[in-house]
N, C-alpha and C. Protein backbone atom coordinates (compact mmCIF):
# COMPACT_ATOMS: atom_id res chain seq x y z
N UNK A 1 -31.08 -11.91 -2.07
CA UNK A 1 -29.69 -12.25 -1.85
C UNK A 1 -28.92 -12.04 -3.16
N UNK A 2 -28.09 -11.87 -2.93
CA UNK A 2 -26.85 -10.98 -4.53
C UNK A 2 -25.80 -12.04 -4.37
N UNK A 3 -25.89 -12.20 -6.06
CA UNK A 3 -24.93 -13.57 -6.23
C UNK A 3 -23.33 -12.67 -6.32
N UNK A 4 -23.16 -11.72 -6.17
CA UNK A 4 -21.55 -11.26 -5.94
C UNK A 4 -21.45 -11.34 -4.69
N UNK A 5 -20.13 -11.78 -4.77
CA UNK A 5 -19.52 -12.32 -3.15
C UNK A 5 -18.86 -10.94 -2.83
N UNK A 6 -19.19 -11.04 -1.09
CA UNK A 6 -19.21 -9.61 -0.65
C UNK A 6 -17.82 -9.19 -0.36
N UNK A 7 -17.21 -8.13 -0.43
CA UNK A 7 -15.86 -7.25 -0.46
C UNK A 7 -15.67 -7.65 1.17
N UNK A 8 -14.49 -7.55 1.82
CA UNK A 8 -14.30 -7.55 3.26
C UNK A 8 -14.44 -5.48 4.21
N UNK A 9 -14.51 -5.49 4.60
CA UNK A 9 -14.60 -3.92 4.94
C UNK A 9 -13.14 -3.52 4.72
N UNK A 10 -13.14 -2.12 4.27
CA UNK A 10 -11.87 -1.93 4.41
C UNK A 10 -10.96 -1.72 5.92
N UNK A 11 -9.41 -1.68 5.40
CA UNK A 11 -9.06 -1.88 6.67
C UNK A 11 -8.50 -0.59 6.84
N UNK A 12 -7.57 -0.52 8.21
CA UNK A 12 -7.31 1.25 8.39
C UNK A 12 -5.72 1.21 7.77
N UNK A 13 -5.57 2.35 7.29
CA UNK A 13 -4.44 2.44 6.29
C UNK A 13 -3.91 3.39 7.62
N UNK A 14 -2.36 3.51 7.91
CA UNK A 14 -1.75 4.44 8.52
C UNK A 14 -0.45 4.83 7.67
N UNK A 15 0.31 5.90 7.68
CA UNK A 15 1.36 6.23 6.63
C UNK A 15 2.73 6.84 8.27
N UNK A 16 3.69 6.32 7.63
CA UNK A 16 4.71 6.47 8.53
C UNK A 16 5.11 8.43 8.34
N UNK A 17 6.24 8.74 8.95
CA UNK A 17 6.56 10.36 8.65
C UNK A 17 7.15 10.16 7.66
N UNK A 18 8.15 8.93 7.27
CA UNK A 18 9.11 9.20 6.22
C UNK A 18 8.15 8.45 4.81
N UNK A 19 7.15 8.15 4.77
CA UNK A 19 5.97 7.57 3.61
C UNK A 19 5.43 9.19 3.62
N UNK A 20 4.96 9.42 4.55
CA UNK A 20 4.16 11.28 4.10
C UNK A 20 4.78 12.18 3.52
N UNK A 21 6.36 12.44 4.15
CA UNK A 21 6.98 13.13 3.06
C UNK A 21 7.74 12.73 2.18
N UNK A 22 7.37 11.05 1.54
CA UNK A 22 7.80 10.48 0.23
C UNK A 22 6.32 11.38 -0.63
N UNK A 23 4.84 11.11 -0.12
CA UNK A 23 3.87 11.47 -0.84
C UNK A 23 4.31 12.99 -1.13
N UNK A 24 4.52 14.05 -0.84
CA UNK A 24 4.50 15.65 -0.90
C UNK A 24 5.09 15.72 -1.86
N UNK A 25 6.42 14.32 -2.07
CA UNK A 25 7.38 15.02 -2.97
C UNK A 25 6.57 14.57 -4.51
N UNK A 26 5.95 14.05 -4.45
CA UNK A 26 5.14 12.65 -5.43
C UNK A 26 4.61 14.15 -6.92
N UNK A 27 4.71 13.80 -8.18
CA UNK A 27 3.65 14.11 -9.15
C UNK A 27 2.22 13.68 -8.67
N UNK A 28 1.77 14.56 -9.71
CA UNK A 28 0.08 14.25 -9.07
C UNK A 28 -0.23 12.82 -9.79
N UNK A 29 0.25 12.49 -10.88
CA UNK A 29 -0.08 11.45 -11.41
C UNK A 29 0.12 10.87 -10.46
N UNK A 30 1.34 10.62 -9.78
CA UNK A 30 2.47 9.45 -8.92
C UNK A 30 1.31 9.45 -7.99
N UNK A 31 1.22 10.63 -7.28
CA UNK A 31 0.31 10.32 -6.35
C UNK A 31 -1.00 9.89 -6.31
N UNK A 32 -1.60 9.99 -7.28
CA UNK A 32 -3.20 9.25 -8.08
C UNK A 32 -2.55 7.71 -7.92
N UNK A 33 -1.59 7.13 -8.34
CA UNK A 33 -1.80 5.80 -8.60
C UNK A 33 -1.00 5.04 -6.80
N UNK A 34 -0.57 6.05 -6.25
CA UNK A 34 -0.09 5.48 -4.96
C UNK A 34 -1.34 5.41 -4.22
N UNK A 35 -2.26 6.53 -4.10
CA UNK A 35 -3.48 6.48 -3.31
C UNK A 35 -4.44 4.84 -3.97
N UNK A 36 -4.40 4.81 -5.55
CA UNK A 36 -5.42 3.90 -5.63
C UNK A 36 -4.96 2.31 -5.34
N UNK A 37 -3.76 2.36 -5.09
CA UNK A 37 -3.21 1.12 -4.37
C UNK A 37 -2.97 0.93 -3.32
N UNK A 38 -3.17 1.98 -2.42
CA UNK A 38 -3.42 2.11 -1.30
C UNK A 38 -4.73 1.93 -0.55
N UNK A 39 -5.47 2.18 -1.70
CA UNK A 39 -7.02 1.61 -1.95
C UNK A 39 -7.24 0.30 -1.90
N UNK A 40 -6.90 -0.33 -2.75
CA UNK A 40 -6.80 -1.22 -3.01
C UNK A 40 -6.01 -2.43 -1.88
N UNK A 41 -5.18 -2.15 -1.58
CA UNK A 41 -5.03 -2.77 -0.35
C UNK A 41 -5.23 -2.99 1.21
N UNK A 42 -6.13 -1.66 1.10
CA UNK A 42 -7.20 -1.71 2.57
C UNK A 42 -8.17 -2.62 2.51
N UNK A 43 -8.61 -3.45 1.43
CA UNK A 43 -9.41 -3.92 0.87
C UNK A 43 -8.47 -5.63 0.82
N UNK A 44 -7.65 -5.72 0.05
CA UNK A 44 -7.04 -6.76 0.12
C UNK A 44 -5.76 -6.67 0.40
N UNK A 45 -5.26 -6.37 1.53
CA UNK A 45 -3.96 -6.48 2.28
C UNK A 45 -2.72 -7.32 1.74
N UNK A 46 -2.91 -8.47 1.64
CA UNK A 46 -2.17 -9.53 0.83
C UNK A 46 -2.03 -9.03 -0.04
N UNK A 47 -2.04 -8.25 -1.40
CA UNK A 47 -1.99 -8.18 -2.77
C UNK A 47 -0.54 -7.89 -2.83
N UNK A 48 0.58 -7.45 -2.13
CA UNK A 48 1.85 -7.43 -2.27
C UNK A 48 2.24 -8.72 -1.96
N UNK A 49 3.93 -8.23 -2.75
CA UNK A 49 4.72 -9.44 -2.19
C UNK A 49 5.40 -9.42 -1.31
N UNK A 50 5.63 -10.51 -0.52
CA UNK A 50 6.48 -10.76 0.77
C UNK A 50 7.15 -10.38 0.90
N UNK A 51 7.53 -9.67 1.91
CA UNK A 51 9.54 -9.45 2.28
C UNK A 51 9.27 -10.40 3.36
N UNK A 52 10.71 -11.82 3.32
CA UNK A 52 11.08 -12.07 4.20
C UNK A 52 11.59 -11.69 5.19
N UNK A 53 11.54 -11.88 6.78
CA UNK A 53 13.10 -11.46 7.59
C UNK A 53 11.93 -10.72 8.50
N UNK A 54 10.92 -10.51 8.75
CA UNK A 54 10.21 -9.56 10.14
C UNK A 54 10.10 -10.37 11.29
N UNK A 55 10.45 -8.94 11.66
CA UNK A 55 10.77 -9.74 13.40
C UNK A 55 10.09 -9.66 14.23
N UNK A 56 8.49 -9.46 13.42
CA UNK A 56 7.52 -9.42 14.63
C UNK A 56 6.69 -10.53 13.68
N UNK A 57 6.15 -11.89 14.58
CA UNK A 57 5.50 -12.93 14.14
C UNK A 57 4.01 -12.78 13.50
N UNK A 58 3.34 -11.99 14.47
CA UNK A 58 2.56 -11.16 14.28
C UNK A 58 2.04 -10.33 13.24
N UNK A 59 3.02 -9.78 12.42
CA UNK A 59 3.11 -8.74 11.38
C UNK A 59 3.57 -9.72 9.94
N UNK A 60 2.96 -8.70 9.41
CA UNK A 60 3.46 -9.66 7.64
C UNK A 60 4.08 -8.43 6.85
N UNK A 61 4.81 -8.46 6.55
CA UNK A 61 5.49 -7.15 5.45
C UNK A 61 5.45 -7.32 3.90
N UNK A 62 4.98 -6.54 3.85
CA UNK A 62 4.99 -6.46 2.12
C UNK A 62 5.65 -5.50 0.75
N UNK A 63 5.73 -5.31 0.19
CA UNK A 63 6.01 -4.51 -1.24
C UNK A 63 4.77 -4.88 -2.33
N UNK A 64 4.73 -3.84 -2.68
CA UNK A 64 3.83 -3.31 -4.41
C UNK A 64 4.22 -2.70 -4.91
N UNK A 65 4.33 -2.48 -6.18
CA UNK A 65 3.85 -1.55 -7.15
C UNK A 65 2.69 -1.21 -7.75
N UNK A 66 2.58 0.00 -8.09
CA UNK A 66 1.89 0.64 -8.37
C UNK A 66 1.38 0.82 -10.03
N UNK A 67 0.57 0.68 -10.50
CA UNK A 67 0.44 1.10 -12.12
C UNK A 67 1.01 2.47 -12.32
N UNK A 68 1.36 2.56 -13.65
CA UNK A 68 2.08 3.27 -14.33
C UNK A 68 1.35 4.84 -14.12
N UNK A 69 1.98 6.15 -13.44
CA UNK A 69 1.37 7.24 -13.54
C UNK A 69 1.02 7.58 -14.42
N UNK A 70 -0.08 8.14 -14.76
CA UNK A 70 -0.83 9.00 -16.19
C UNK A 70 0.09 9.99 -16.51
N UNK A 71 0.91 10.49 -15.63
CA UNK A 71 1.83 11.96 -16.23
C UNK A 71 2.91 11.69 -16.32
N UNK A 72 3.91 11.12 -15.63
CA UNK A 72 5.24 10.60 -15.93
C UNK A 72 5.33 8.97 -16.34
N UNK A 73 4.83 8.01 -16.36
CA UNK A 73 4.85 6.63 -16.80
C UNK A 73 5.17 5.88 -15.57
N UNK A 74 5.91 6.42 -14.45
CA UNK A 74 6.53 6.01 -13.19
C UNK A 74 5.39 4.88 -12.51
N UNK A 75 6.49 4.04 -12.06
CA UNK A 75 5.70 3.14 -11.21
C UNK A 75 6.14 3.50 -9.62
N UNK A 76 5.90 3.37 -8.68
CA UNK A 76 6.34 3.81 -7.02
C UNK A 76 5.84 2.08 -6.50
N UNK A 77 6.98 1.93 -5.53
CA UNK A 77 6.92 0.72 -4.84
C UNK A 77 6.35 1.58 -3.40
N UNK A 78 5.39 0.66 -2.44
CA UNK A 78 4.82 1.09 -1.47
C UNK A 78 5.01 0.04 -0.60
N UNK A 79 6.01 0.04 0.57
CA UNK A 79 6.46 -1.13 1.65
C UNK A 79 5.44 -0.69 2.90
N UNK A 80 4.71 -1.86 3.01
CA UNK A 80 3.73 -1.70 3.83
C UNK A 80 4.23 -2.72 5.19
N UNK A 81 3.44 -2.75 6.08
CA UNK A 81 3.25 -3.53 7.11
C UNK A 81 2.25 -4.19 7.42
N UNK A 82 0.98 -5.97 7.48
CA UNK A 82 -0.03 -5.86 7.42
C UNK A 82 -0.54 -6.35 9.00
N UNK A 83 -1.12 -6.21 9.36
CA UNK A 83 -1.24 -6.30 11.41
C UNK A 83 -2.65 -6.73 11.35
N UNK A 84 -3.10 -7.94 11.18
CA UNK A 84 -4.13 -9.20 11.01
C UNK A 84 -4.80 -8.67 12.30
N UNK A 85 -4.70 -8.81 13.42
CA UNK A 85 -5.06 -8.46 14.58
C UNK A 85 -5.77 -7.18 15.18
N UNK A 86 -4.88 -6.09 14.25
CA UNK A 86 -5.47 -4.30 14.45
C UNK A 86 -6.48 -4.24 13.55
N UNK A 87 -6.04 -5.15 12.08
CA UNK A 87 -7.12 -4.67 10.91
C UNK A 87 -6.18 -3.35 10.40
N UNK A 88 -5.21 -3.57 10.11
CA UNK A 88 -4.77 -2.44 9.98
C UNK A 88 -3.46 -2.47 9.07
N UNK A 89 -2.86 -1.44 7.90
CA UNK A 89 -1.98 -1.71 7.39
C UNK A 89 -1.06 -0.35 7.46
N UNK A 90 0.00 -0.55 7.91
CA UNK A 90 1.07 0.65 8.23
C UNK A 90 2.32 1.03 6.80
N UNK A 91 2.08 1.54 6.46
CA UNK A 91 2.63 2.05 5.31
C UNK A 91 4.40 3.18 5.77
N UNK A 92 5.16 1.94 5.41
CA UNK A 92 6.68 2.37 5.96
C UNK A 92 7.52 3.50 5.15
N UNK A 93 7.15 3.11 3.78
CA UNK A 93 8.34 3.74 3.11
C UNK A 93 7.31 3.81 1.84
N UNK A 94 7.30 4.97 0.71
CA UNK A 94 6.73 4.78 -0.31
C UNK A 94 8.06 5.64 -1.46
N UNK A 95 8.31 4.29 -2.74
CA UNK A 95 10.28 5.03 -3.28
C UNK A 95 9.37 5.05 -4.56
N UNK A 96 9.99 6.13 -4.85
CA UNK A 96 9.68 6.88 -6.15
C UNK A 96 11.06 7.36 -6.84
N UNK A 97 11.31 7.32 -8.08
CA UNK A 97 12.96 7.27 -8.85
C UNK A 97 13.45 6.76 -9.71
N UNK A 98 14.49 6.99 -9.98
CA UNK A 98 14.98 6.24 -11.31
C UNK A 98 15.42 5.02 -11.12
């Protein structure tokens, strides 16, 4: 038996049309650190913060940022959706900018 406490499985990540072509437009850095927080939250869903105001009871909405890209310094906020029930986190909007 292994004294590290075990990870939860990851969960299923989905990306909206207007999050896919936020990623295309992305640096590769940008996009290295959006994927590994995207990682990272299939894994622990909660790790953003709340947006109040959803109108489905059901659903929990969130915001993150992202660590600093290796090529431009940029951070990208990633507004997710988290759905306790599907196992599943829907990825709405990902803003990249000044």
């Amino acid at each position: 038996m292994s004294d590290q406490p075990e990870q939860p499985a990851p969960l299923h990540v989905f990306l909206s049309d207007a999050a896919e072509a936020a990623l295309a437009a992305l640096r590769p850095g940008e996009l290295d650190a959006v994927e590994k927080l995207v990682e990272r939250l299939a894994v622990f869903p909660r790790l953003g913060i709340p947006v109040p105001g959803g109108t489905d009871p059901e659903v929990d909405d969130y915001t993150a940022r992202t660590d600093p890209a290796f090529d431009s310094g940029d951070r990208i906020s990633v507004v997710y959706r988290f759905h306790p029930g599907m196992s599943a986190i829907f990825v709405t909007w990902v803003i990249a900018g000044p």
